[in-house]
C-alpha atoms as a PDB file:
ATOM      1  CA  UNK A   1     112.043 140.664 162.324  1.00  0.00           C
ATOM      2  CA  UNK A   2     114.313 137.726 163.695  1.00  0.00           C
ATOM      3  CA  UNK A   3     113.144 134.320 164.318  1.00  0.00           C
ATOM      4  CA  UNK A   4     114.009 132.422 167.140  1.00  0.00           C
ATOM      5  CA  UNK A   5     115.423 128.627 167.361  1.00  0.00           C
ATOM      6  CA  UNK A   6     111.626 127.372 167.829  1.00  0.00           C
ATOM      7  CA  UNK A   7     110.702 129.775 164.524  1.00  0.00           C
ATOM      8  CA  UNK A   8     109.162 132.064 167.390  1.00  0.00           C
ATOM      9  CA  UNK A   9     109.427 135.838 166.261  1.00  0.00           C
ATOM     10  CA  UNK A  10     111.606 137.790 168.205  1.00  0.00           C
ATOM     11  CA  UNK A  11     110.323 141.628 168.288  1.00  0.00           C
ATOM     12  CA  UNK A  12     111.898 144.324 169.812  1.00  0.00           C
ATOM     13  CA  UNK A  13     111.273 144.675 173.769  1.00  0.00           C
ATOM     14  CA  UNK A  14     108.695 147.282 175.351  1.00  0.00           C
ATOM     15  CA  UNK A  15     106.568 148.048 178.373  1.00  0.00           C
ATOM     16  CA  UNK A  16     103.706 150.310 178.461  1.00  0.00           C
ATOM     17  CA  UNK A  17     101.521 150.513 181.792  1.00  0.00           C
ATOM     18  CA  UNK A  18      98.494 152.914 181.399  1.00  0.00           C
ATOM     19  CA  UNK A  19      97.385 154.498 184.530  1.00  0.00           C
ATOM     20  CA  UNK A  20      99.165 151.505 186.746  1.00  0.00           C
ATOM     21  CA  UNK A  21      96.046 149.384 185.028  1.00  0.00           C
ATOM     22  CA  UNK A  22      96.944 148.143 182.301  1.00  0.00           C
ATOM     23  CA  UNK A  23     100.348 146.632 180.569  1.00  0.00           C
ATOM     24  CA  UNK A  24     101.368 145.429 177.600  1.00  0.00           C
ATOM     25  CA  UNK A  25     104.956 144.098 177.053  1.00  0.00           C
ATOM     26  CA  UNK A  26     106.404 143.155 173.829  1.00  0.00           C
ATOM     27  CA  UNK A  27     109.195 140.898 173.010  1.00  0.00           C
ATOM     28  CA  UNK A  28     107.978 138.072 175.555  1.00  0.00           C
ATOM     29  CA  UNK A  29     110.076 134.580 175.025  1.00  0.00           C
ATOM     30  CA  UNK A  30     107.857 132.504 177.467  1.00  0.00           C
ATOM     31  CA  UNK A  31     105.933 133.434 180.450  1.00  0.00           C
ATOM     32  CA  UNK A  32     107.220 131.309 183.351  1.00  0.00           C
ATOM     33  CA  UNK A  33     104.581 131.760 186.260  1.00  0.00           C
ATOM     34  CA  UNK A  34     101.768 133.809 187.210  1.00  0.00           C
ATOM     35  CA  UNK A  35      99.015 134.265 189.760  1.00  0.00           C
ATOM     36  CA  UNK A  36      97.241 137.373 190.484  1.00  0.00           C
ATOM     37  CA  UNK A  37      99.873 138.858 192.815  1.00  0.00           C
ATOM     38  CA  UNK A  38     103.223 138.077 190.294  1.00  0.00           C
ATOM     39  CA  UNK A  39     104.198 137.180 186.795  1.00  0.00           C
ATOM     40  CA  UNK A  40     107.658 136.115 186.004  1.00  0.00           C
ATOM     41  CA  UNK A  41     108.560 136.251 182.206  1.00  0.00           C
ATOM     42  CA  UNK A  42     111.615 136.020 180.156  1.00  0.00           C
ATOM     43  CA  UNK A  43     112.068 138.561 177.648  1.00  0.00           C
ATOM     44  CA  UNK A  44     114.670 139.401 174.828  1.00  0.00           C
ATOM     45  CA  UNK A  45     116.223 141.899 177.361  1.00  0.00           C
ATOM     46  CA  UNK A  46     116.390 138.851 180.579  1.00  0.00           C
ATOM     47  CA  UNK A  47     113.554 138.190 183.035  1.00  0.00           C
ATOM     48  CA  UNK A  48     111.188 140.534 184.308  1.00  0.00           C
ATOM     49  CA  UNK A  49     109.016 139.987 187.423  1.00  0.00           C
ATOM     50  CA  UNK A  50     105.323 142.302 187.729  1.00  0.00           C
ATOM     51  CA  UNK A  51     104.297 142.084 191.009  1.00  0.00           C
ATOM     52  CA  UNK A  52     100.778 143.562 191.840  1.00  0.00           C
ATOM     53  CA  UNK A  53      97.244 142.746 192.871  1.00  0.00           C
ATOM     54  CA  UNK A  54      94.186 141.197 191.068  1.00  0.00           C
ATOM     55  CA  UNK A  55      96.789 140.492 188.239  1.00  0.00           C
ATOM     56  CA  UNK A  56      95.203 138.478 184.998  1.00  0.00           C
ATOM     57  CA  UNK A  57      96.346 138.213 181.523  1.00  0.00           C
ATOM     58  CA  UNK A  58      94.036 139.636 178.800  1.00  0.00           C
ATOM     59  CA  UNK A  59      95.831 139.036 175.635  1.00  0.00           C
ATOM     60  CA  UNK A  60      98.574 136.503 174.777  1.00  0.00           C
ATOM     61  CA  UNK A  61      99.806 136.414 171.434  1.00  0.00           C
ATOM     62  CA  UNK A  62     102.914 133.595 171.620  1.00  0.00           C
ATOM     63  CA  UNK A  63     103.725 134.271 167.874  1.00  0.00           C
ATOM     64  CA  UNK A  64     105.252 137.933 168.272  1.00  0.00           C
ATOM     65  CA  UNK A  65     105.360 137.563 171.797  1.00  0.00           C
ATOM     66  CA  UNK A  66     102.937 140.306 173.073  1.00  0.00           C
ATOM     67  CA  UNK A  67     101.490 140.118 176.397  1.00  0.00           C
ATOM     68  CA  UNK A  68      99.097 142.232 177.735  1.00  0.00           C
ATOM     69  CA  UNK A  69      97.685 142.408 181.794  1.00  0.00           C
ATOM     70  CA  UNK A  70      95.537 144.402 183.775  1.00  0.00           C
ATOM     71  CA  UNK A  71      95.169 145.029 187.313  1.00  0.00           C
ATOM     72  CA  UNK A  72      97.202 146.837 189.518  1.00  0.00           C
ATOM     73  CA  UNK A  73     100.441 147.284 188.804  1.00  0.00           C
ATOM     74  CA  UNK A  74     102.832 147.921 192.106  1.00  0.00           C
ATOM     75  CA  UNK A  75     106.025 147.298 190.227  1.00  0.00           C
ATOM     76  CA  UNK A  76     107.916 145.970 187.593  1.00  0.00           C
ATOM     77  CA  UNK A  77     111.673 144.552 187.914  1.00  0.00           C
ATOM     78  CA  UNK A  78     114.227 143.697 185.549  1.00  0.00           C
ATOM     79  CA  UNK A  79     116.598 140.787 186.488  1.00  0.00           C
ATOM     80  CA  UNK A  80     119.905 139.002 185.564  1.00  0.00           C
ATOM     81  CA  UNK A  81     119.625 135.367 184.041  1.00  0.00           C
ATOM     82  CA  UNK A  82     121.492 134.405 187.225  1.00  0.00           C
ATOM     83  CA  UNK A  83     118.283 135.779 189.421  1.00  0.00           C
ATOM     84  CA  UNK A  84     115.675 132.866 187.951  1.00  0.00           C
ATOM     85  CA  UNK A  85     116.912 130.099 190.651  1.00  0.00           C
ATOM     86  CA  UNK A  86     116.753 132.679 193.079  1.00  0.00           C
ATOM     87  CA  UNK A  87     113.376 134.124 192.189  1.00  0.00           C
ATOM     88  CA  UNK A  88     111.931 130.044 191.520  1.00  0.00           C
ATOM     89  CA  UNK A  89     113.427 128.846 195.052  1.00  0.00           C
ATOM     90  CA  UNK A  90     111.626 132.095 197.238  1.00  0.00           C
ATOM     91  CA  UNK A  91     108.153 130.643 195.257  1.00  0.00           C
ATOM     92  CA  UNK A  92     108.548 127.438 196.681  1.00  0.00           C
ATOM     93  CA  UNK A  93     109.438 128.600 200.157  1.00  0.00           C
ATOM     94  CA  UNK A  94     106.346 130.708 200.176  1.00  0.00           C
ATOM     95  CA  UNK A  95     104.659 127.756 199.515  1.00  0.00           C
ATOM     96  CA  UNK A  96     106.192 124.934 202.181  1.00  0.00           C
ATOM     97  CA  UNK A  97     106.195 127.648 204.744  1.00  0.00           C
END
């Protein structure tokens, strides 16, 4: 396994979901925001957005960068570096709306 600049390991990059319940996604760099509805992480293959309902994280393991959630999964999206400002600037209009 690779380690990152920080001396993080950097694992290969997964996603399982079990019965839209359950997810676990390896290869994890830093989780940027959550709530129960959406989770916005970076991971070695670029940022990846979980949008759902009743959303909670039940295992975090920051060393090898595993996460895993449950709740219901609606949908999971991969997007380009580019997309973070993007993604960050809709949160805050939700919020000053």
């Amino acid at each position: 396994m690779d380690k990152d600049q920080n001396g993080i390991i950097l694992s290969s990059h997964s996603v399982t979901i079990n019965e839209r319940k359950n997810l676990i996604l390896t290869g994890v760099k830093k989780i940027d925001s959550f709530d129960e509805e959406e989770f916005l992480m970076e991971t070695n293959m670029g940022y990846v957005v979980i949008k759902g309902s009743e959303l909670e994280i039940v295992k975090l393991d920051t060393y090898q960068g595993n996460v895993s959630i449950k709740g219901k999964i609606n949908s999971l999206t991969y997007q380009e570096n580019g997309n973070k400002k993007q993604k960050e600037a809709g949160m805050f209009s939700k919020l000053f709306k």
